[in-house]
C-alpha atoms as a PDB file:
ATOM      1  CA  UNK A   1     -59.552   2.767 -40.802  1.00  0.00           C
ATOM      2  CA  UNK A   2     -61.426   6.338 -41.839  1.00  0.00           C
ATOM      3  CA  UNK A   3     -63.850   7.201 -39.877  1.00  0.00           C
ATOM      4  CA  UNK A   4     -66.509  10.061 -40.523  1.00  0.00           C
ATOM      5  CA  UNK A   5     -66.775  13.459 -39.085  1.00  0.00           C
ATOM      6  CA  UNK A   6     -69.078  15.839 -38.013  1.00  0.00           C
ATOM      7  CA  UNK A   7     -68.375  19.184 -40.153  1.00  0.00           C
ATOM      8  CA  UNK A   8     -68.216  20.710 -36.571  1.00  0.00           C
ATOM      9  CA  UNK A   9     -65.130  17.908 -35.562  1.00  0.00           C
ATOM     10  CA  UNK A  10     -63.561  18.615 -38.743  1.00  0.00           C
ATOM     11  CA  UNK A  11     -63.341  22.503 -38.511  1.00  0.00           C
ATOM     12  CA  UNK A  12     -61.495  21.708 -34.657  1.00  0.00           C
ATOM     13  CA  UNK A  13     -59.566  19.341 -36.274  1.00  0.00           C
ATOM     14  CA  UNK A  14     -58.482  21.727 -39.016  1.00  0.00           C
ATOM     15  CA  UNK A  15     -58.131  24.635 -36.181  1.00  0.00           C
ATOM     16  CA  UNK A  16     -55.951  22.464 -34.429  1.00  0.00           C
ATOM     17  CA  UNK A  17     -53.694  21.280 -36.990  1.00  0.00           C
ATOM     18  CA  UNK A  18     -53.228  24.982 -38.611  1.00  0.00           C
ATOM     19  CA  UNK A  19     -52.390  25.984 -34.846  1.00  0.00           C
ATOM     20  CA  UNK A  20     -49.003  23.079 -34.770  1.00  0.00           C
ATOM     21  CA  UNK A  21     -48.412  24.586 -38.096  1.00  0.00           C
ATOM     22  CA  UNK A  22     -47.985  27.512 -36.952  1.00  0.00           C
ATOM     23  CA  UNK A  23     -46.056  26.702 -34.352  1.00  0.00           C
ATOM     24  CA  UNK A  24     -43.622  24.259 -36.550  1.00  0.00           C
ATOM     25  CA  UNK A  25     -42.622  27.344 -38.477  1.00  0.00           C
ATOM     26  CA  UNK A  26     -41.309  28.908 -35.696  1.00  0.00           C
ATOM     27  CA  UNK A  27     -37.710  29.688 -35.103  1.00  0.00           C
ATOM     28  CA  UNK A  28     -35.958  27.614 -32.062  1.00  0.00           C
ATOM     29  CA  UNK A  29     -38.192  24.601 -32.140  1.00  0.00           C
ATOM     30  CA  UNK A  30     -35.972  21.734 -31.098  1.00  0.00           C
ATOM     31  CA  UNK A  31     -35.761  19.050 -33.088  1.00  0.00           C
ATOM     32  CA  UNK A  32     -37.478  16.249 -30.820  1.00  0.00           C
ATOM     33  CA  UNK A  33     -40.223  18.505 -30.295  1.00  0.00           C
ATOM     34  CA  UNK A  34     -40.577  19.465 -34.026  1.00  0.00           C
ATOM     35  CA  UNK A  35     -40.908  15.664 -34.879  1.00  0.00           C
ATOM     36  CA  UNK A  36     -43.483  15.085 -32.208  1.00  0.00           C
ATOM     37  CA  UNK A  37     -45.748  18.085 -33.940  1.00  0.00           C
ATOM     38  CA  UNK A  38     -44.684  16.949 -37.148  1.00  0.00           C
ATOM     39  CA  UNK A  39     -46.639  13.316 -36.205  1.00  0.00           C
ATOM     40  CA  UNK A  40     -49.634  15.536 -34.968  1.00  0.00           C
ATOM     41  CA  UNK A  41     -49.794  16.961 -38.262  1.00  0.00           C
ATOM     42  CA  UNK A  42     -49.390  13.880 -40.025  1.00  0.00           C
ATOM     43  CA  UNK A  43     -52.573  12.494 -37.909  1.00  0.00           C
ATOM     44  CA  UNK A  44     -54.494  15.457 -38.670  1.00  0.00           C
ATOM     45  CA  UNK A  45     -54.226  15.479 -42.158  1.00  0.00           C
ATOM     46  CA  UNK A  46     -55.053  11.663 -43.085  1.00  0.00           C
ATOM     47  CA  UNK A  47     -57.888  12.360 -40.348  1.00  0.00           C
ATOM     48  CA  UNK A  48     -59.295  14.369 -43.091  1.00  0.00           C
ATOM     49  CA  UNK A  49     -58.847  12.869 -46.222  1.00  0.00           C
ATOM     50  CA  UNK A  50     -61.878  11.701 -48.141  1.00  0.00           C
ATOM     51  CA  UNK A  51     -63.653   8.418 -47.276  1.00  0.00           C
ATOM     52  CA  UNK A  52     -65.560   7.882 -49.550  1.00  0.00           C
ATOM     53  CA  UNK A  53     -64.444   5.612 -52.601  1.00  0.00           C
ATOM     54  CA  UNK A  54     -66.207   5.230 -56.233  1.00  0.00           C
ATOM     55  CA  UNK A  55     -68.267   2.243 -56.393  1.00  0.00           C
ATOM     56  CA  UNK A  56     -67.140  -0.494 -59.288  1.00  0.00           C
ATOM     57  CA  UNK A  57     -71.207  -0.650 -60.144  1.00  0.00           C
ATOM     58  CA  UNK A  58     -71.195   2.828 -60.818  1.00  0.00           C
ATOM     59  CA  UNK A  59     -67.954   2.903 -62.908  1.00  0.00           C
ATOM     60  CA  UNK A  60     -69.442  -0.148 -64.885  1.00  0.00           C
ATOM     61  CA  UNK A  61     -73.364   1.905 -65.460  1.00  0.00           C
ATOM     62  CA  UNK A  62     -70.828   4.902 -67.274  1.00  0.00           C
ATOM     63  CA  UNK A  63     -69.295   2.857 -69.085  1.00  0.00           C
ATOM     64  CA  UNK A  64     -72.360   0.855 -70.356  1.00  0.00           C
ATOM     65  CA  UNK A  65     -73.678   4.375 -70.910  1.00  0.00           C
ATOM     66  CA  UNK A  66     -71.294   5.710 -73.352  1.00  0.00           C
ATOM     67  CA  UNK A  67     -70.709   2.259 -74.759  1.00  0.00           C
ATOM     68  CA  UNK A  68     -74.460   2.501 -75.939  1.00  0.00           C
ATOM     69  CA  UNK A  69     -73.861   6.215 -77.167  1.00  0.00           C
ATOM     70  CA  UNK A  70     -71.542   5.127 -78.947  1.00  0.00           C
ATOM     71  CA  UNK A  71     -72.972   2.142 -80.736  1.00  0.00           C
ATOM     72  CA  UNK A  72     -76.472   4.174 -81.275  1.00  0.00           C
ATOM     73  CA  UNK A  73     -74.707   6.897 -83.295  1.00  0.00           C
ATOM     74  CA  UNK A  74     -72.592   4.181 -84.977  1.00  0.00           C
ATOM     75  CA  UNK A  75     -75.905   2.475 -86.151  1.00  0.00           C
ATOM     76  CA  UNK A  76     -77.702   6.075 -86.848  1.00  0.00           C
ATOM     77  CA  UNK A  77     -74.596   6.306 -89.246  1.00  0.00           C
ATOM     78  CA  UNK A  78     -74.879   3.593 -90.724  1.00  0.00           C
ATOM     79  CA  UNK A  79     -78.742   3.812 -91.263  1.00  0.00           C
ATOM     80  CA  UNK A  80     -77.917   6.926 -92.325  1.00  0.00           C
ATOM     81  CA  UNK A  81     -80.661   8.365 -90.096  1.00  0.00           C
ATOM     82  CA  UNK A  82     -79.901  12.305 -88.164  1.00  0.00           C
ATOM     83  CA  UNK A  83     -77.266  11.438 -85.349  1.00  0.00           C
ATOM     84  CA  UNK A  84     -79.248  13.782 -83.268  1.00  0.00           C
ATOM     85  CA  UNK A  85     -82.357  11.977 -83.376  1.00  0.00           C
ATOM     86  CA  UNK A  86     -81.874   8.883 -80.761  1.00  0.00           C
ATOM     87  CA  UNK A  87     -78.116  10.428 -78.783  1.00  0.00           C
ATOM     88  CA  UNK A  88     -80.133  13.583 -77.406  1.00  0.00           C
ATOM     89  CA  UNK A  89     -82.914  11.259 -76.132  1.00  0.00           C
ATOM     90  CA  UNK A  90     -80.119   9.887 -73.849  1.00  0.00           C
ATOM     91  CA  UNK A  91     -80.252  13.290 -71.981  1.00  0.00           C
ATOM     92  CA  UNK A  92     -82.271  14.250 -68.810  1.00  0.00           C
ATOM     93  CA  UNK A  93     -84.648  17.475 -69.678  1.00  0.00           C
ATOM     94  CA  UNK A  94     -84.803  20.004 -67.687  1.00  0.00           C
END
């Protein structure tokens, strides 16, 4: 389960896990304790990955979009008509 933080939560959350870090490099950390920080770190880090995913809907509306690009400058080729013509009015003006 991801849940979502607060920028402020994430900056502690990065604080803290750049502070076991630190302290895993050290020299003369045993072993048990190392693996216990180690688990920390593990936490902290999927605690932070992305949540957010790439809707299928959207994926499909690209592909429909360059699908249709593609078949309007196949046609404008055909037709013989100036490819710029009909792509360009694809694109948003400024």
């Amino acid at each position: 389960m991801k849940i979502n933080f607060p920028k402020s939560e994430k900056a502690e959350i990065r604080l803290e896990r750049r502070r076991i870090g630190k302290v895993m490099r050290e020299i003369g950390v045993a072993h048990a304790d190392w693996e216990e920080m180690n688990k920390r770190y593990q936490a902290y880090t999927n605690m932070l990955k992305p949540t957010w995913v790439v809707s299928p809907d959207v994926v499909a509306n690209g592909l429909v979009t360059v699908l249709v690009a593609f078949v309007v400058i196949g046609v404008e080729t055909m037709l013989d008509v100036p490819t710029r013509t009909k792509v360009f009015s694809f694109l948003p003006r400024r």
